[in-house]
Structure formats: C-alpha cells, structure tokens
Protein backbone atom coordinates (compact mmCIF):
# COMPACT_ATOMS: atom_id res chain seq x y z
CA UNK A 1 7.19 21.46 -23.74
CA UNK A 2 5.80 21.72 -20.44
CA UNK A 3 6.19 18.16 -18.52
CA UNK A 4 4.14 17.22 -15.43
CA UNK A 5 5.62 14.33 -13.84
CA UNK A 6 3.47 12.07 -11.57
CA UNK A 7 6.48 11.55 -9.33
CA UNK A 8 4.61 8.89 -7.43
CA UNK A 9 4.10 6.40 -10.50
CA UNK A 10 6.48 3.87 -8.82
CA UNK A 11 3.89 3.24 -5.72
CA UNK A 12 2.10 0.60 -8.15
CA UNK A 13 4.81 -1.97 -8.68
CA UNK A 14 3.38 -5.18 -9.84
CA UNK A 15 5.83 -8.29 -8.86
CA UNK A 16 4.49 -10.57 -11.80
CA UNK A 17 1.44 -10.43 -14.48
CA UNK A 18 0.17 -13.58 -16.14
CA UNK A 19 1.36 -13.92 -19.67
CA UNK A 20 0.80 -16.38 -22.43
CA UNK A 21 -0.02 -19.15 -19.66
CA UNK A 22 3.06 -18.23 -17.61
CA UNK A 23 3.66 -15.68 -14.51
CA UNK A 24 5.98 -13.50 -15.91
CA UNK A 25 7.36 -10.10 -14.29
CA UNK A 26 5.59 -7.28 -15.33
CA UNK A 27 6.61 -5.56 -18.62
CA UNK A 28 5.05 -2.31 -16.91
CA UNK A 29 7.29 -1.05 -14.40
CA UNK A 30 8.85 2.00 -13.22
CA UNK A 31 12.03 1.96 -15.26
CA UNK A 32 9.93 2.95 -18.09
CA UNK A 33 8.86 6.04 -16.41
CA UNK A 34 12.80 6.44 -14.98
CA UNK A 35 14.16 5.98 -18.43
CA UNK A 36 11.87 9.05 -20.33
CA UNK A 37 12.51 11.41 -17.18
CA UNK A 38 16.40 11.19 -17.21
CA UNK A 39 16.18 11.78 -21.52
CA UNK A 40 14.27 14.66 -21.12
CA UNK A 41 16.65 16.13 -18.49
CA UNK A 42 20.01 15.21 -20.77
CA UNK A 43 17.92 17.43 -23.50
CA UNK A 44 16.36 19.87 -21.30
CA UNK A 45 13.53 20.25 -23.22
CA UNK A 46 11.21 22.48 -21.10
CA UNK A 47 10.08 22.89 -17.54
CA UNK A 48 9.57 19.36 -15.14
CA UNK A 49 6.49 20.14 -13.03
CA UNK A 50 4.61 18.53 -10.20
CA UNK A 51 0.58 18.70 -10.77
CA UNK A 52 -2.07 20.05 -9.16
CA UNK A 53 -4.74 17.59 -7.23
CA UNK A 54 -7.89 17.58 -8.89
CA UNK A 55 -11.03 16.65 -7.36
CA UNK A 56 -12.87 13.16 -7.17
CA UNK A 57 -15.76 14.82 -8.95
CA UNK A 58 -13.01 15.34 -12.26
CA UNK A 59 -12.94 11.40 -12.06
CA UNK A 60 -16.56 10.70 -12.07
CA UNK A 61 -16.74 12.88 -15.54
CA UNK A 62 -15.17 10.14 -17.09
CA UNK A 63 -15.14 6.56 -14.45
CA UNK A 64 -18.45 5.45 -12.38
CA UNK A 65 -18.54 6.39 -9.37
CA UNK A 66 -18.94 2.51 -8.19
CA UNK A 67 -16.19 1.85 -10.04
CA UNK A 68 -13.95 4.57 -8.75
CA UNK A 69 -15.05 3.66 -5.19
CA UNK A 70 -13.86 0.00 -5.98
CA UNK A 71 -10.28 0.92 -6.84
CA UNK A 72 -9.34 3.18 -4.36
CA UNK A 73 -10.26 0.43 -1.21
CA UNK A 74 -9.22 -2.37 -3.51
CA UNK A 75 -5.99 -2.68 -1.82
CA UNK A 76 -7.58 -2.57 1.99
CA UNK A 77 -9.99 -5.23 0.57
CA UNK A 78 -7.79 -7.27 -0.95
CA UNK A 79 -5.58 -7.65 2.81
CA UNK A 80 -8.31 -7.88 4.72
CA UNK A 81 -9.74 -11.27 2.62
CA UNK A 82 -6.44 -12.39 4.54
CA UNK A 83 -3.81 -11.33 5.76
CA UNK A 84 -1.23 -13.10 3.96
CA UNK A 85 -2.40 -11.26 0.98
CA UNK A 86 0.33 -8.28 1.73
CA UNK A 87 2.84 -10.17 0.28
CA UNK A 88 0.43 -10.79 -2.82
CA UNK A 89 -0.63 -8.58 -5.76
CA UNK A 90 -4.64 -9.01 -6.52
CA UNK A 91 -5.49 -10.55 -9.81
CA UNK A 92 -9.21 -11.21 -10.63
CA UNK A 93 -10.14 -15.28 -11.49
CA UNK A 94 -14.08 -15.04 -12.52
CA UNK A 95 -15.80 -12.54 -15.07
CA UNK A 96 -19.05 -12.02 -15.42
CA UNK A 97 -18.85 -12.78 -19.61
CA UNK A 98 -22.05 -13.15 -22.01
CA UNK A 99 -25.03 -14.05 -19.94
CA UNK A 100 -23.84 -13.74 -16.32
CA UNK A 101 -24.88 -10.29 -14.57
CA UNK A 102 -22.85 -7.20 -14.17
CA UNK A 103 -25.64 -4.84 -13.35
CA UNK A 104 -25.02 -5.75 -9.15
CA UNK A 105 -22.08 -5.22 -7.26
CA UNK A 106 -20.66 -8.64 -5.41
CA UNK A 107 -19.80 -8.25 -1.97
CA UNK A 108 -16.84 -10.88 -2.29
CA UNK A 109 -13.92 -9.08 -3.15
CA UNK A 110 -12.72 -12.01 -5.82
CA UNK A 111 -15.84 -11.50 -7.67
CA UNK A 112 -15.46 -7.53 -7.96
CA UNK A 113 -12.05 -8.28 -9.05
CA UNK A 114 -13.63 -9.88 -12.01
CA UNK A 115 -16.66 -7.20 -12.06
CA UNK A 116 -14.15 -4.56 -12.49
CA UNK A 117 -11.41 -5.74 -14.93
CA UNK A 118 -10.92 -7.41 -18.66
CA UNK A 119 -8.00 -8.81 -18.46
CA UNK A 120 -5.63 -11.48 -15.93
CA UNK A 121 -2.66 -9.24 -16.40
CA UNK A 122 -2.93 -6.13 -14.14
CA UNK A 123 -2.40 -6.76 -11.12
CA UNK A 124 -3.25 -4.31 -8.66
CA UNK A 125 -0.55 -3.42 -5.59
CA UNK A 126 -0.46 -1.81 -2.42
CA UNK A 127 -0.06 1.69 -4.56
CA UNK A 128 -2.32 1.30 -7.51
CA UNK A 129 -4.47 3.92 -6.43
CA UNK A 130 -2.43 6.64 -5.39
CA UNK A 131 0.11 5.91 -8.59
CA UNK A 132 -2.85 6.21 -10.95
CA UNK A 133 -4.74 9.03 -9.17
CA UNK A 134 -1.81 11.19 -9.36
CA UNK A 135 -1.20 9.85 -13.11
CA UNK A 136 -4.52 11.54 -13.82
CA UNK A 137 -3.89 14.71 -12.17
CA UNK A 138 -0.96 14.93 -14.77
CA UNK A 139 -3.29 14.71 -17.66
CA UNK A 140 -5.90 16.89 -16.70
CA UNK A 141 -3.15 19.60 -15.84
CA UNK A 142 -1.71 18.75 -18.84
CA UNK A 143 -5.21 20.13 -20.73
CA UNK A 144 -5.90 22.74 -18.29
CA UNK A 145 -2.40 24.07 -19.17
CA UNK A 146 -3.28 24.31 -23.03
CA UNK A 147 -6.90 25.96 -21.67
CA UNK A 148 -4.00 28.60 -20.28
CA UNK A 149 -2.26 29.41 -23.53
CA UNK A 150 0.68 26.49 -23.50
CA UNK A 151 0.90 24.84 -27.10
CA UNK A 152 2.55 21.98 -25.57
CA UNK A 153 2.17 19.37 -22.60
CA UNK A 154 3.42 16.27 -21.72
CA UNK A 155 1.62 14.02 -18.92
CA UNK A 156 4.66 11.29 -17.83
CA UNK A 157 2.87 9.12 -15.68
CA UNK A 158 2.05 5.88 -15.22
CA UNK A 159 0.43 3.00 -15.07
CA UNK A 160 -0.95 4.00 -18.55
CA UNK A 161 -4.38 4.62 -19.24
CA UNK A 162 -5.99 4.09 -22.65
CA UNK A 163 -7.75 0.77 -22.08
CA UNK A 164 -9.65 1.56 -18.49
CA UNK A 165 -13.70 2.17 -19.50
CA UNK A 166 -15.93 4.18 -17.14
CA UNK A 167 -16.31 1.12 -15.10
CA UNK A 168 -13.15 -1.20 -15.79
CA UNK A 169 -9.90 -1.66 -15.91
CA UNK A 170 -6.93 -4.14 -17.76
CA UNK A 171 -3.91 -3.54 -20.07
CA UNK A 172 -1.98 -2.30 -17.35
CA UNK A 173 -4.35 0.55 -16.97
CA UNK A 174 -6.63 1.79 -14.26
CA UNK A 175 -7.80 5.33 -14.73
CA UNK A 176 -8.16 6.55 -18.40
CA UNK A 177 -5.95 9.87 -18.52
CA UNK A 178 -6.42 10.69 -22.15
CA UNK A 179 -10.35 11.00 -21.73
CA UNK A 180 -9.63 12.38 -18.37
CA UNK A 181 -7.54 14.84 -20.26
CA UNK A 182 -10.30 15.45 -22.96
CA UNK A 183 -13.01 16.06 -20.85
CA UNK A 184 -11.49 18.47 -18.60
CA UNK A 185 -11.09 20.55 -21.74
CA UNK A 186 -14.79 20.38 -22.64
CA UNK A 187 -15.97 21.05 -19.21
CA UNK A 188 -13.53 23.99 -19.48
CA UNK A 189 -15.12 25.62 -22.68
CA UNK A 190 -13.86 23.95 -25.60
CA UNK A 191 -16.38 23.01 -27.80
CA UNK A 192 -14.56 19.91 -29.99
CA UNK A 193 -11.50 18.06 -28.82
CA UNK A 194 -9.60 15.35 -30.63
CA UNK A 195 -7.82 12.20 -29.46
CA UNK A 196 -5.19 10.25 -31.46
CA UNK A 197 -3.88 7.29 -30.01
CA UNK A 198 -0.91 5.97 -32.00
CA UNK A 199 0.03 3.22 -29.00
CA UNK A 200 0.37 -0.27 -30.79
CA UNK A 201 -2.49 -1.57 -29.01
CA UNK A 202 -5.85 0.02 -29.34
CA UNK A 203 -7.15 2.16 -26.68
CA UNK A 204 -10.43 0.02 -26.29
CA UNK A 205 -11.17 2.01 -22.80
CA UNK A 206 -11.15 5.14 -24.89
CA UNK A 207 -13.38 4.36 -27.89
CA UNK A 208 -15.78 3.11 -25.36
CA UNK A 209 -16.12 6.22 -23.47
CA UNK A 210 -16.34 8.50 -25.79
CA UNK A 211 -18.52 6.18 -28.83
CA UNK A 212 -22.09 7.72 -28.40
CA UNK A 213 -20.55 11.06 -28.54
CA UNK A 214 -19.87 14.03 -31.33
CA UNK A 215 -17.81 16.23 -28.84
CA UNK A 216 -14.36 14.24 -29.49
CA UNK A 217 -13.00 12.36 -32.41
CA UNK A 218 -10.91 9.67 -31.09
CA UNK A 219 -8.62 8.22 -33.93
CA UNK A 220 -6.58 5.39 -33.30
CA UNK A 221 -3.49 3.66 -35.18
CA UNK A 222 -2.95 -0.07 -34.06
CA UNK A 223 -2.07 -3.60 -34.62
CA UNK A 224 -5.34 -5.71 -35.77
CA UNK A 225 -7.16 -6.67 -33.03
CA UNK A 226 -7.98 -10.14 -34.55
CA UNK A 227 -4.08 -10.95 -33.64
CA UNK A 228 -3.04 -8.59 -31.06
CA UNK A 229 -4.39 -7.09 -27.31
CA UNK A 230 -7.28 -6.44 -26.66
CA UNK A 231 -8.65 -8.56 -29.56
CA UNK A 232 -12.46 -7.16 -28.95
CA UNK A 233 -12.33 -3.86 -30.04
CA UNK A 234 -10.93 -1.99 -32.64
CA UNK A 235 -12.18 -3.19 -36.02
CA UNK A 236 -12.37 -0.74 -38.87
CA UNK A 237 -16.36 -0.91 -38.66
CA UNK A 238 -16.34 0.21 -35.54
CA UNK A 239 -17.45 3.69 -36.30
CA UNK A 240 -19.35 5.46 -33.54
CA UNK A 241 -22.72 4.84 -32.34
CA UNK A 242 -25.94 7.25 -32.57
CA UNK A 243 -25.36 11.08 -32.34
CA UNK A 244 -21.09 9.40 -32.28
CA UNK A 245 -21.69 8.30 -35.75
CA UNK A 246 -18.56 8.99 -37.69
CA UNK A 247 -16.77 10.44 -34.64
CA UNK A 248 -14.53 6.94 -34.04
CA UNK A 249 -11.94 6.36 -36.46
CA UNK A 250 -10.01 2.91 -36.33
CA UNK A 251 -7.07 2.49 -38.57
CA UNK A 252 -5.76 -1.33 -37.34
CA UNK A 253 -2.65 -2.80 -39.61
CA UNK A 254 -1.44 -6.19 -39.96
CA UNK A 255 1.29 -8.38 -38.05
CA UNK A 256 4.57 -7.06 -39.49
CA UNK A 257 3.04 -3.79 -41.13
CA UNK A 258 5.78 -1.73 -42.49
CA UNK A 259 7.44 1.59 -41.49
CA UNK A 260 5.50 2.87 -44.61
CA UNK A 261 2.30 1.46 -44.07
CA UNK A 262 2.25 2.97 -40.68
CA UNK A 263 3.33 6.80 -41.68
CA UNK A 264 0.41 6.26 -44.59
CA UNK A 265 -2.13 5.70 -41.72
CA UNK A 266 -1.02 8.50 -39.57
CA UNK A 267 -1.37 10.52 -42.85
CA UNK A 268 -4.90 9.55 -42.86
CA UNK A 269 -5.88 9.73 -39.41
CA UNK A 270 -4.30 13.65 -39.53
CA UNK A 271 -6.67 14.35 -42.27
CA UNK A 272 -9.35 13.23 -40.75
CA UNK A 273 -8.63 15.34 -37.42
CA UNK A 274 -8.44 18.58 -39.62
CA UNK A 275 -11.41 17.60 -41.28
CA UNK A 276 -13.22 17.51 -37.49
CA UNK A 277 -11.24 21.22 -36.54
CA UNK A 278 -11.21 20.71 -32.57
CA UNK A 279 -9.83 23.14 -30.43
CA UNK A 280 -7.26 20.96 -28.97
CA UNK A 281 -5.40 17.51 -29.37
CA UNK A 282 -5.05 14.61 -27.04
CA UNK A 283 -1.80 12.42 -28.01
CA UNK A 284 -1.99 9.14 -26.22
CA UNK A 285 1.84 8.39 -26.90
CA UNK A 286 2.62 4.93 -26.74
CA UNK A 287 5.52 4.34 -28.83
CA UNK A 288 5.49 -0.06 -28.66
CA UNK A 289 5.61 0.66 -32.43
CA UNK A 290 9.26 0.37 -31.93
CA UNK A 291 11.12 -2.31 -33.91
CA UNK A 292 12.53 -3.83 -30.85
CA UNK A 293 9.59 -3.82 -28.66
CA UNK A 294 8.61 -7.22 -26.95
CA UNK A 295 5.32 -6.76 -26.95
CA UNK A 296 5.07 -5.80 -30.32
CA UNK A 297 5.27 -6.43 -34.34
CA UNK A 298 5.76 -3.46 -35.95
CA UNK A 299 9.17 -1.85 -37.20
CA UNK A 300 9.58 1.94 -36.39
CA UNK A 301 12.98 3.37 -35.41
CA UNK A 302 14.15 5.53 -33.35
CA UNK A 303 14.67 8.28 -35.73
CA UNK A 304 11.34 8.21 -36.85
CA UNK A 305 9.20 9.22 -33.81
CA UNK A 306 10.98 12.48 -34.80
CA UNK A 307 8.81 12.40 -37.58
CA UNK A 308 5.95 11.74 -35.56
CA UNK A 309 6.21 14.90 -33.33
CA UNK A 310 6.67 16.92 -36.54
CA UNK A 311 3.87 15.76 -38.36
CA UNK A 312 1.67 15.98 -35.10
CA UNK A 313 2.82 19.96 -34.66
CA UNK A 314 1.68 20.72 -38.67
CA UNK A 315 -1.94 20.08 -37.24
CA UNK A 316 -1.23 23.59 -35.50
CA UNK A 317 -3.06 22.32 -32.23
CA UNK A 318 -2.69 22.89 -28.84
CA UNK A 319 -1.67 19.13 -27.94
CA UNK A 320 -1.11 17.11 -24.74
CA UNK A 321 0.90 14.55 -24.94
CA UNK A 322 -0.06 11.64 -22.54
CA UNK A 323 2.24 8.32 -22.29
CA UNK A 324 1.09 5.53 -22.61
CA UNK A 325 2.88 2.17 -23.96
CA UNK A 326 6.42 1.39 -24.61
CA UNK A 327 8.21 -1.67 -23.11
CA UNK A 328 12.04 -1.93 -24.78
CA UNK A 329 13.07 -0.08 -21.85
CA UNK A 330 16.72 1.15 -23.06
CA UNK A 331 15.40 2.56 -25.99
CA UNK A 332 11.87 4.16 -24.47
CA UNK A 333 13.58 7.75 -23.41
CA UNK A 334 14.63 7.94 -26.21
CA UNK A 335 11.97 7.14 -28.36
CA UNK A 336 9.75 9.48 -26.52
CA UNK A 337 11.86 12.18 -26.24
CA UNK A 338 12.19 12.40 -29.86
CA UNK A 339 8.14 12.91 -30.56
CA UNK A 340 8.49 15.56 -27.73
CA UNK A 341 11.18 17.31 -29.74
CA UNK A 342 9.97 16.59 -33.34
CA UNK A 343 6.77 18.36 -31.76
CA UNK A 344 8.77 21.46 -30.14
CA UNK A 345 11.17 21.89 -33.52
CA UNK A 346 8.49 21.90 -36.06
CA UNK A 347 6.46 24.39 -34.19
C-alpha cells in the first residue's frame, strides 16, 4: 500500500462548528489524521510519501472555477471584512434556498459564504485552502499512481471531501478528492472508473458531480438520509439522470442497522461494480460505521473493517483508497489500518 500523506492537513484547524443548536469543538480535527499515520507506521504497511502539486486546471475538472477562486481568498476576505476576524473562523449565516438567486456572485463576503456552502458547520480557517489543496494532490497522485501499475493507494488527508459539489462546500469538506481522484484517471485514459463510498454519511458532493454521467458508477453505503446528514440526498430513487441513468447506486440503511445488514449491502453494491467492469476503484473510506462513533448509529467493530479491505481486494481492481470520515479518535488508526491491510492480505 502506497500512502501519500498531505502532511499539511493540520493548517485548517477549526476552533468550534455549530452543532445541534450549540457551538461545539470541531469533531474534525487533526488528531484524526495523527492517529491513522502513527498505526500505519507501528504496522509498516508500505511506503509514506509526500505528493506531487498538481495544477489549478486538475481542480477546475471537477470544482467551478468561481467557486475555486472563492475558497482560496476566502481567508484574506474574511480578515479584511475586519480585522478582528483573525481571531475568528468564517461560518456562512444566509443561503440563497428555493427561490432566491444563485446564478450571481455577491460582492459581500457574508453572502458568498452562504453562496458557496450547505451547511453552518464548516468553518473555514486561516489554512483551509492550503490543507485541502494539498489533500487533493494526495488523491489525484493516489490515481495517477494506479495509472503507473500500483494496485494499491491510500490518500490520508484531510479535511475530507465527499460532500463538496463543483460549486460548494459543507460536511467538513471543501474540495472533493474522490472525484478529483476519478477524473484524473479518465483524463488519463481509463475509459470507466468506479466510486464506492462506504462513509456513514452519503457523499452528496459526489453523486452530484458525477449524476448526468455514464463514465463512473458511484455506489454509496449510508445511514438514511431522512434521519441522518445531509438529509437531501441520497434516497434509493435517486438513480442517475439522462445519459447517468443507472450509473448512481444508493444503498441508505436505517438508524441502528445491524453489522449484518451492512455486510449484505456492501455485498450488493460489489456486484453491482463488477457488473459496470471499470478499470479502476475509488474507495472513499470513511469508517464512522464504527460502533463507538459519535456521530454515528451503526455497529461495526474493529475487526470487521478487516473484512472490508478483503472483500474490496476480491473485486481485483486497482483501488485508491481516499479517507474520509471517522470521529472516535482512539479507535480511527486502527480502524483504518485494518481495511488497508484486509486490502494488502487478500491480494
């Protein structure tokens, strides 16, 4: 397993994130990132690598260019409304829902805020930018690397990435490095690629970017949007959209779903990626699924992810792993480790 680590993930450092009506501290921080690095050094499980910049122009394959231009002077923005606002992380207060316009650009900062994001809970910091521009120059090394022969890649970056769109951001994410990751591929030669997300939220940003599309299957295992984040997308009807049709796959299970239930869905969801036969595989690896997770309802162990790298490898594809969600920090090297290595054994 070849790792590249965005070694500047700990730039973005959110001090708080508003949480069921209360500012809480954030649940993404850079312990998660800490905890996964040290676990796969106590294992040594493959090389720990530093990636290659890409170029802006990689970005705008997947995120709008006016969006892309909005996050990287966000911070400089965001101080210059006032001074004062150093000492502050930027959350948006407005959103421009139902019948309001989105089509033009604000030029008060606030109201971009809102433009730009879905949800109250990601804040951006001083080092958003450069934390999640260097997160997506892990993934799409990560898939260049399988373009070069590896069989295995993991991107360990963060902030995560699965539920930024082309043009927004929320969930703790700002730049989508699975797509990222997936398009690179296509623009390198591959003709199909497939995504699985298995993070216990749905990777809304994800589905949306690829939904109109036949190129990449994106499957996705999750809790039931009617109950859990990000509530708007991720129904089971939600199949794809004109030449897409068929290509979007979403598997959501109930509050409380059991161990079981979830191993049955990842069953189906590999059947339906060997029915597609891509050329690669895109892993977003969130592994919230864990029983103890705070943000979360369902009840995997630690032992199991094991059985989620195995069953991943019997696909026989070229994979790149990207991380993604995972918040019982103690347990989260672990947990991730253990796909890693289920993967790397079973191959």
């Amino acid at each position: 397993m070849l790792t590249f680590y965005n070694e500047l993930h700990s730039q973005h450092r959110g001090r708080h994130e508003f949480f069921r009506g209360e500012l809480v501290p954030c649940f993404e921080k850079p312990e998660r990132v800490d905890q996964v690095l040290a676990e796969l050094g106590r294992r040594g499980l493959g090389q720990i690598v530093t990636p290659h910049s890409v170029p802006p122009m990689t970005l705008e394959r997947v995120h709008t260019p006016r969006y892309l231009a909005f996050l990287r002077n966000a911070w400089t923005d965001w101080v210059a409304l006032d001074p004062a606002n150093a000492g502050k992380d930027a959350f948006p207060a407005v959103w421009p829902v139902r019948t309001l316009r989105s089509d033009i650009e604000p030029d008060n900062f606030c109201a971009k805020l809102g433009l730009y994001s879905m949800d109250s809970g990601t804040p951006i910091t001083s080092g958003t930018w450069i934390a999640a521009k260097s997160g997506a120059d892990c993934a799409v090394n990560a898939a260049h690397a399988l373009r070069l022969g590896e069989r295995g890649t993991f991107a360990l970056t963060r902030p995560p990435g699965h539920h930024a769109g082309a043009d927004f951001y929320g969930g703790y994410c700002f730049l989508n490095n699975a797509a990222l990751a997936a398009q690179h591929m296509l623009d390198d030669g591959a003709r199909k690629v497939a995504i699985l997300d298995i993070d216990y939220h749905h990777g809304n940003g994800t589905q949306s970017i690829f939904y109109d599309r036949n190129d990449v299957l994106f499957v996705s295992i999750h809790a039931d949007p009617r109950s859990e984040y990000p509530f708007y997308l991720g129904h089971a009807d939600e199949t794809g959209h004109g030449a897409g049709l068929g290509f979007n796959v979403n598997l959501p299970l109930p509050h409380g779903a059991s161990t079981q239930a979830w191993f049955a869905a990842l069953e189906t969801a590999c059947l339906r990626l060997q029915m597609f036969q891509p050329e690669a595989l895109v892993v977003s690896l969130g592994v919230d699924t864990f029983a103890g997770d705070p943000l979360s309802h369902f009840g995997l162990q630690s032992a199991d992810y094991l059985r989620v790298g195995e069953r991943i490898a019997y696909l026989g594809l070229p994979t790149a792993f990207i991380f993604e969600g995972g918040y019982a920090v103690k347990e989260l090297g672990v947990n991730v480790v253990n796909v890693l290595e289920g993967f790397d054994t079973a191959l």
